[in-house]
N, C-alpha and C. Protein backbone atom coordinates (compact mmCIF):
# COMPACT_ATOMS: atom_id res chain seq x y z
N UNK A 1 -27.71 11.34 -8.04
CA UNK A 1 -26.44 10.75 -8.46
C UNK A 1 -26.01 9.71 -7.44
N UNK A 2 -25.52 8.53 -8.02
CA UNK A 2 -25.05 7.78 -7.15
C UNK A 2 -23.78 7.93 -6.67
N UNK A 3 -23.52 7.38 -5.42
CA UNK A 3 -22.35 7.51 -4.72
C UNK A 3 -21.27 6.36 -4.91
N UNK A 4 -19.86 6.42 -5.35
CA UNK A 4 -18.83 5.19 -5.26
C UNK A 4 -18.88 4.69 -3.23
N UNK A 5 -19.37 3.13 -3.25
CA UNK A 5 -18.95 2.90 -2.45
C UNK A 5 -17.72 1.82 -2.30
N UNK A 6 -17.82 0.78 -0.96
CA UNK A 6 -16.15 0.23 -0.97
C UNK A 6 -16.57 -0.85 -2.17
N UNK A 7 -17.52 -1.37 -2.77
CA UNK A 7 -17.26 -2.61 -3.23
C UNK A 7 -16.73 -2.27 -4.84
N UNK A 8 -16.73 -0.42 -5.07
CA UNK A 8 -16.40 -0.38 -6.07
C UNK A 8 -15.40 0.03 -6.55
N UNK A 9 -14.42 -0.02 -5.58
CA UNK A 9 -13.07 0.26 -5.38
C UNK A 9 -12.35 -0.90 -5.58
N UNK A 10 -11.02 -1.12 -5.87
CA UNK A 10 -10.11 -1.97 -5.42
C UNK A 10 -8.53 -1.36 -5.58
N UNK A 11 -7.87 -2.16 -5.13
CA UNK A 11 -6.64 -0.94 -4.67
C UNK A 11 -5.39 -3.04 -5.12
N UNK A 12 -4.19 -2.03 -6.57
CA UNK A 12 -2.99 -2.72 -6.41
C UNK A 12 -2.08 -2.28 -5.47
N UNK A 13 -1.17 -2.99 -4.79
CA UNK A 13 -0.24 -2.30 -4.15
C UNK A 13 0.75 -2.60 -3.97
N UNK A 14 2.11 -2.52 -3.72
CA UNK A 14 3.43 -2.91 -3.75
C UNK A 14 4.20 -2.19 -2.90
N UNK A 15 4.86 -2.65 -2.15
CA UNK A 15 5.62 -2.69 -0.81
C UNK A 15 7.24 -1.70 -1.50
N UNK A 16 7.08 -1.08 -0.89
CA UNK A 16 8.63 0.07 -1.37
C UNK A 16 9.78 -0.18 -0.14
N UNK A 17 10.82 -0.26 -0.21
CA UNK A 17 12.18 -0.52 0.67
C UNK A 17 12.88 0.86 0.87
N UNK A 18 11.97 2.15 0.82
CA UNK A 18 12.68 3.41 0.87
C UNK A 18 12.34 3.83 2.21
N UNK A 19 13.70 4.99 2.83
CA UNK A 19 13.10 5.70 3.99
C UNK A 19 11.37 6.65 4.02
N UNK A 20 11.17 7.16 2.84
CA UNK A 20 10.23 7.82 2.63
C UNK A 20 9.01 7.52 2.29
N UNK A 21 8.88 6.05 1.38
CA UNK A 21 7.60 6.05 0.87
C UNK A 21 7.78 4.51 1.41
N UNK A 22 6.74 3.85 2.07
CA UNK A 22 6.34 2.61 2.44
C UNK A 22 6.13 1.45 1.47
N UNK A 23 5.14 2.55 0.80
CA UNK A 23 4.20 1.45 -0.49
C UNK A 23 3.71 2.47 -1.88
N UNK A 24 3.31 2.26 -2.93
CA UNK A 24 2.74 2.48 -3.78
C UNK A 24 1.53 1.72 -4.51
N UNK A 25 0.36 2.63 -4.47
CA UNK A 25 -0.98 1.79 -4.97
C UNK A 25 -1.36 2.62 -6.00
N UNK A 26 -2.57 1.66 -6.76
CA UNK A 26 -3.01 2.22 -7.57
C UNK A 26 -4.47 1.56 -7.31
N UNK A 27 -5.46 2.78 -7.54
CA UNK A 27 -7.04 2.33 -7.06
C UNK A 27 -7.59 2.52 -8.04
N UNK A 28 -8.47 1.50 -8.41
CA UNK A 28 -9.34 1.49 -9.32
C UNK A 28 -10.61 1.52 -8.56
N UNK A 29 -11.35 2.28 -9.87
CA UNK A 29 -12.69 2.51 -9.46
C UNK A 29 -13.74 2.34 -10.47
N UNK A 30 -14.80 1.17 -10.10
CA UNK A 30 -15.73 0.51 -11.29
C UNK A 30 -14.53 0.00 -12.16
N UNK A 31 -14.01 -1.06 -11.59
CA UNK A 31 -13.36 -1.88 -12.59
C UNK A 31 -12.80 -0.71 -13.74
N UNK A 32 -12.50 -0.05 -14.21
CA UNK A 32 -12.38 1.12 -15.59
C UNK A 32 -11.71 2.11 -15.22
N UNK A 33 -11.59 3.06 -14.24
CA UNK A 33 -10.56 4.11 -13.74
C UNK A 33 -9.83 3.81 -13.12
N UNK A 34 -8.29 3.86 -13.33
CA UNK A 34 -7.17 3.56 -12.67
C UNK A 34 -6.74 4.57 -12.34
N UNK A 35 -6.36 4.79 -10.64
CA UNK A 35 -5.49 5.59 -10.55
C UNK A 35 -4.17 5.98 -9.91
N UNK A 36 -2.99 5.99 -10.23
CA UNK A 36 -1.62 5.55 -10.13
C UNK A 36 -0.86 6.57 -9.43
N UNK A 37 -0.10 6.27 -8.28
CA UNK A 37 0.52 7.86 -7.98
C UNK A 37 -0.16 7.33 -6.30
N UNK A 38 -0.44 6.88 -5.75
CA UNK A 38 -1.21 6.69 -4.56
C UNK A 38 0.16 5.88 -3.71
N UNK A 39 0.14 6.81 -1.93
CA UNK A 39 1.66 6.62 -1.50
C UNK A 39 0.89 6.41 -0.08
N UNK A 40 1.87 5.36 0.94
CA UNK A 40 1.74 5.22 2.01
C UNK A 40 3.32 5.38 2.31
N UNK A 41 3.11 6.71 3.21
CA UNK A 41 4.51 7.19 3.38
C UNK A 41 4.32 7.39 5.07
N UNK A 42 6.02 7.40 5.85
CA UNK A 42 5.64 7.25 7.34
C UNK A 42 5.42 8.91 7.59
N UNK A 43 5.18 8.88 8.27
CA UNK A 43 4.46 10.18 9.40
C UNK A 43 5.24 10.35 10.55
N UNK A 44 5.12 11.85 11.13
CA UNK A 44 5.53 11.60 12.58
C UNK A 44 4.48 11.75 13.59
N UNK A 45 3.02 12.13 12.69
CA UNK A 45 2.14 11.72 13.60
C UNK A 45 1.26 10.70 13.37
N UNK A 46 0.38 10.66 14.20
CA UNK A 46 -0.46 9.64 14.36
C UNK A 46 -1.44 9.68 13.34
N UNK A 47 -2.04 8.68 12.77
CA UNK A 47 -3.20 8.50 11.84
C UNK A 47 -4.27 8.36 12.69
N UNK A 48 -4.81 8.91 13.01
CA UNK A 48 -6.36 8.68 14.30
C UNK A 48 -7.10 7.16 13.38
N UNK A 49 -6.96 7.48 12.36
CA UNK A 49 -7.60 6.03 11.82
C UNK A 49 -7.04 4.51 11.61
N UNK A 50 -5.73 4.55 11.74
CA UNK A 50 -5.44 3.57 11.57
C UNK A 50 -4.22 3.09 12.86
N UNK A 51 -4.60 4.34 13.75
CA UNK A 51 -3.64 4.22 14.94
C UNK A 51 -2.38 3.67 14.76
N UNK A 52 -0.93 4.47 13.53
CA UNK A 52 0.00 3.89 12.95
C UNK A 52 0.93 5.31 13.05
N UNK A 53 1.80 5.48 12.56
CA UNK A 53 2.28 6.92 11.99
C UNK A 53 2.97 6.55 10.85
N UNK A 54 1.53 6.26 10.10
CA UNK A 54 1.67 6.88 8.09
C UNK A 54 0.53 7.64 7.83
N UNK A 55 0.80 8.37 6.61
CA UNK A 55 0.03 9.05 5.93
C UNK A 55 -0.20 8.64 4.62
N UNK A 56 -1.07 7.98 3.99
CA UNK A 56 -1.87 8.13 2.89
C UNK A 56 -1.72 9.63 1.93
N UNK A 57 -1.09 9.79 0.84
CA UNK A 57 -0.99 10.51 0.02
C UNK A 57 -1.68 10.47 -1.15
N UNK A 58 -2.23 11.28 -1.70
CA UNK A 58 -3.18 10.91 -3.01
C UNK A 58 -2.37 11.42 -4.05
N UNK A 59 -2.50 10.99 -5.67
CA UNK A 59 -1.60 11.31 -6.45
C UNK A 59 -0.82 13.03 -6.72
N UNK A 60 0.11 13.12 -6.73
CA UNK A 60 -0.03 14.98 -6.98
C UNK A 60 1.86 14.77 -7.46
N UNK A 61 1.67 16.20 -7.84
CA UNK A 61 2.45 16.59 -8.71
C UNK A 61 3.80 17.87 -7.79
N UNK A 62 4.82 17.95 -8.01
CA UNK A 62 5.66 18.84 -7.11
C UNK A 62 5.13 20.60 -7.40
N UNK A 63 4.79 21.62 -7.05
CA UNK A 63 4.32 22.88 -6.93
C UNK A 63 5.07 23.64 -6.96
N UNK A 64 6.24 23.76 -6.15
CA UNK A 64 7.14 24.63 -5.48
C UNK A 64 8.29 24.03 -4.36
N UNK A 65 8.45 24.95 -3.78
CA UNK A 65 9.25 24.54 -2.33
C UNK A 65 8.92 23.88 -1.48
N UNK A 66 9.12 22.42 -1.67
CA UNK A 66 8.26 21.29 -0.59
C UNK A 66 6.98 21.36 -0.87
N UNK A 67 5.98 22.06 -1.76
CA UNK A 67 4.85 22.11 -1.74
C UNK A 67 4.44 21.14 -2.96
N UNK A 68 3.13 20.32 -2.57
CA UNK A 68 2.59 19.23 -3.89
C UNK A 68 1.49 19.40 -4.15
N UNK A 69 0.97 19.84 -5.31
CA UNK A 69 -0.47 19.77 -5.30
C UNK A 69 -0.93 18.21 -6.00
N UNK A 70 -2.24 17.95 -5.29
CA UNK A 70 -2.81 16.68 -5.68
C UNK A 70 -3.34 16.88 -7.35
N UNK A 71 -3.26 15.48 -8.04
CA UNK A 71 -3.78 15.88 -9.16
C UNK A 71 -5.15 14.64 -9.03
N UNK A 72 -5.24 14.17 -8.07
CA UNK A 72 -6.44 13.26 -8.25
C UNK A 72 -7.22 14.26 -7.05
N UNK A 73 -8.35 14.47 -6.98
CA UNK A 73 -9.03 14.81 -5.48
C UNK A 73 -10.21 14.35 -5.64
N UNK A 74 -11.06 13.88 -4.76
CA UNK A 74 -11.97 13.48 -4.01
C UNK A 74 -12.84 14.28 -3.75
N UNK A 75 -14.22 14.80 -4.20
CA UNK A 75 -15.10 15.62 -3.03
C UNK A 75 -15.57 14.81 -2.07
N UNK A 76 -16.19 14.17 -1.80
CA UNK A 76 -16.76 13.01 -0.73
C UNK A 76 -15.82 13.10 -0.29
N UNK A 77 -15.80 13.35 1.60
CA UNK A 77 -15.34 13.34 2.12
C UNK A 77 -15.17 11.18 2.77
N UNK A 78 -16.24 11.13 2.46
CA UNK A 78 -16.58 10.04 2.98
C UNK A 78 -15.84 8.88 2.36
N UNK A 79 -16.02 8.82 0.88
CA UNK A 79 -15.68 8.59 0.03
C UNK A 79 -13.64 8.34 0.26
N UNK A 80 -13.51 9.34 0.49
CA UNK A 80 -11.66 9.65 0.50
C UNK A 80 -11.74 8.66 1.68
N UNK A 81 -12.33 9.03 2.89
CA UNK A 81 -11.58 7.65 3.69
C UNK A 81 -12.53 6.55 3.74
N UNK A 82 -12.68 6.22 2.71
CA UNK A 82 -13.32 4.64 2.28
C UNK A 82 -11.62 4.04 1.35
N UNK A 83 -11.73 4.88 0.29
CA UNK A 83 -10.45 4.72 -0.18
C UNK A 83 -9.43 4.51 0.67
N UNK A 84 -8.78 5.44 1.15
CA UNK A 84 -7.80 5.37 2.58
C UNK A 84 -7.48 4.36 3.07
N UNK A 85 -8.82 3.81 3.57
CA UNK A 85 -9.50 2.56 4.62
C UNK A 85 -8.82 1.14 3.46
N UNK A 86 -9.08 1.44 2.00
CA UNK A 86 -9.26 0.32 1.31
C UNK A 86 -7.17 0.28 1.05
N UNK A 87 -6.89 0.92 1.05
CA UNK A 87 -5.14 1.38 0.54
C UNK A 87 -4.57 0.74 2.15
N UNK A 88 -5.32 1.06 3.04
CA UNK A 88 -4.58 0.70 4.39
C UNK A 88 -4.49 -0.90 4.33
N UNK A 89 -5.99 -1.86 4.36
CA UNK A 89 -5.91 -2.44 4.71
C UNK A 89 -4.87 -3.07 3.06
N UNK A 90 -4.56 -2.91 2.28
CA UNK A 90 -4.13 -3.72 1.56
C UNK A 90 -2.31 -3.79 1.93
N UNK A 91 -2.18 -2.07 2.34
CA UNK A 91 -0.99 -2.44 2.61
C UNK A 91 -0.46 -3.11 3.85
N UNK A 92 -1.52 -3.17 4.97
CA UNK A 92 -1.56 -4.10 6.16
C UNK A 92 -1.04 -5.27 5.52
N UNK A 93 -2.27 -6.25 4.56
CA UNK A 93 -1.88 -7.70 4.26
C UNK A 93 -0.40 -7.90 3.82
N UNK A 94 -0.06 -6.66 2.57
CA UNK A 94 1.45 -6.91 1.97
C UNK A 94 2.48 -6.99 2.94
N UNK A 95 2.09 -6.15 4.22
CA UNK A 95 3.71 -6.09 5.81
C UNK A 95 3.55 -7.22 5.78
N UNK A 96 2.50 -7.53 5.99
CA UNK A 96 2.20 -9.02 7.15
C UNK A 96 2.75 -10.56 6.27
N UNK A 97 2.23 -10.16 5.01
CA UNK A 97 2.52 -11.29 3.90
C UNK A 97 4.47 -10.98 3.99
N UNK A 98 4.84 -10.03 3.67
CA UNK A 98 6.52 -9.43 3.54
C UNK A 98 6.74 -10.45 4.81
N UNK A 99 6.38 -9.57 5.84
CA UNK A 99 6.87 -10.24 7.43
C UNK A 99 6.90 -12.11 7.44
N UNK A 100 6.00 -12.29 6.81
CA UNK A 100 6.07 -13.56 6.94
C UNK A 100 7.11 -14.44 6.32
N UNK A 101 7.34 -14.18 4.98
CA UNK A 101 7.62 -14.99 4.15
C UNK A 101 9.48 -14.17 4.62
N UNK A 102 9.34 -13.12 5.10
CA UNK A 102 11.03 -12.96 5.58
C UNK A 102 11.75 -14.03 6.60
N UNK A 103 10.36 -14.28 7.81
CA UNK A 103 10.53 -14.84 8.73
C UNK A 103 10.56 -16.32 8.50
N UNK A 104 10.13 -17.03 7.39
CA UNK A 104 10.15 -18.36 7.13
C UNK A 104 10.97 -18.71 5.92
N UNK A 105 12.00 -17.66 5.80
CA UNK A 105 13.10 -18.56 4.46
C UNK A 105 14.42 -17.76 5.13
N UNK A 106 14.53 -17.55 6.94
CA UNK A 106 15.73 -16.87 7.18
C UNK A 106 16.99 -18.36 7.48
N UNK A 107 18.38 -18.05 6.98
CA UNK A 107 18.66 -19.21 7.12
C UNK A 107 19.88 -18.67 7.06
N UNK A 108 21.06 -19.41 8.01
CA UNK A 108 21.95 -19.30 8.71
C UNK A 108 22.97 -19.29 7.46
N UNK A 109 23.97 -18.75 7.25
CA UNK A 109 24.94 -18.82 6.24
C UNK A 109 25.86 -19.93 6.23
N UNK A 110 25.82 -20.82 7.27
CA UNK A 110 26.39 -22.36 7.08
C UNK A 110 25.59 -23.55 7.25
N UNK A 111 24.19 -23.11 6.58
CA UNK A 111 22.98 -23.66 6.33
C UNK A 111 23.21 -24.34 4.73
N UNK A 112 23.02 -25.52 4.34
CA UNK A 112 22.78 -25.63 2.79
C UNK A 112 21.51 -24.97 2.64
N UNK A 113 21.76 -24.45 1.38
CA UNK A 113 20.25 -24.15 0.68
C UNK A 113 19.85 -24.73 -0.04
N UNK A 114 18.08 -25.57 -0.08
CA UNK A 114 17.69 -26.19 -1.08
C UNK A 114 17.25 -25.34 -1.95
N UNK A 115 17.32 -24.72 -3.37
CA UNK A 115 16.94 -23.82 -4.00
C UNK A 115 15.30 -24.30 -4.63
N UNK A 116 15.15 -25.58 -4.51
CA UNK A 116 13.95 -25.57 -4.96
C UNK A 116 12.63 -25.59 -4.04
N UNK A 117 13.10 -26.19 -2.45
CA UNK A 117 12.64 -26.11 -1.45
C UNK A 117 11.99 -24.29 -1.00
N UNK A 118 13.34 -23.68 -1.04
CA UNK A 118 12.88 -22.13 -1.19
C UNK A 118 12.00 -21.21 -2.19
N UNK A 119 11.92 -21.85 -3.67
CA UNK A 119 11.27 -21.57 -4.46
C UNK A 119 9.61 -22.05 -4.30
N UNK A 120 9.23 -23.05 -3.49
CA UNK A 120 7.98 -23.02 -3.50
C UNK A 120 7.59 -23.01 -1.76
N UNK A 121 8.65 -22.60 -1.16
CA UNK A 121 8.27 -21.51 0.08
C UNK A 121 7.95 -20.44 -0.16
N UNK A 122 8.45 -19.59 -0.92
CA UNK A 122 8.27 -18.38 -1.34
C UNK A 122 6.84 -18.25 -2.04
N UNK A 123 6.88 -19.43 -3.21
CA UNK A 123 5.51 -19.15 -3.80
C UNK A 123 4.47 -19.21 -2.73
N UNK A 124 4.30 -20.59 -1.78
CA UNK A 124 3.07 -20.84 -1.05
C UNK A 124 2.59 -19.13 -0.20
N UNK A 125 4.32 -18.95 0.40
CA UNK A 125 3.86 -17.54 1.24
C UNK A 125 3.28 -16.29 0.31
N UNK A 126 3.12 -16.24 -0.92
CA UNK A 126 2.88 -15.44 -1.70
C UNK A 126 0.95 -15.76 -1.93
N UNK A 127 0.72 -16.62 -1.68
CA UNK A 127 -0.92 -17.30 -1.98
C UNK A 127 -1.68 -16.98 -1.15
């Protein structure tokens, strides 16, 4: 049997403004399985892999008392942090893309605003 590796993955993702959850992805696998429910939430410890404090959550469902069981799982161990690896770096680009495009349309409140000037600042930082 063959094994999923990274090129057959790809991961959507979108940047969340909550204390709890960072980001939300969804990974596809062979272009054809989508799967939705995928969380980069902060941590208070360390990720040995990505030397950060978030945790990668895989889709799951509430159980009980604070308890979640996953409804997507992984046997490959290997496999899970290929995924991981692929969810990290995407939500890396989205900070960095966020960070940027915050840092290049900040503007003083007795600043005029060109609204159309800002509209294709925004787009370029989005490309």
């Amino acid at each position: 049997m063959n094994k999923i590796n990274s090129n057959d993955i790809s991961v959507k993702l979108v940047l969340v403004d909550q204390p709890t959850i960072l980001a939300r992805a969804t990974v596809i696998f062979l272009d054809c399985v989508e799967t939705h429910g995928w969380r980069v939430m902060p941590s208070r410890q360390m990720n040995h892999l990505f030397n950060e404090e978030i945790w990668i959550q895989a889709p799951s469902v509430p159980k009980g008392n604070k308890e979640w069981k996953e409804i997507v799982y992984i046997n490959d161990k290997n496999a899970y942090v290929t995924i991981q690896q692929k969810i990290y770096d995407a939500y890396f680009i989205a900070r960095q893309k966020d960070k940027d495009l915050k840092n290049s349309i900040k503007v003083s409140s007795d600043e005029n605003i060109d609204i159309d000037q800002l509209s294709k600042d925004i787009e370029n930082a989005n490309l």
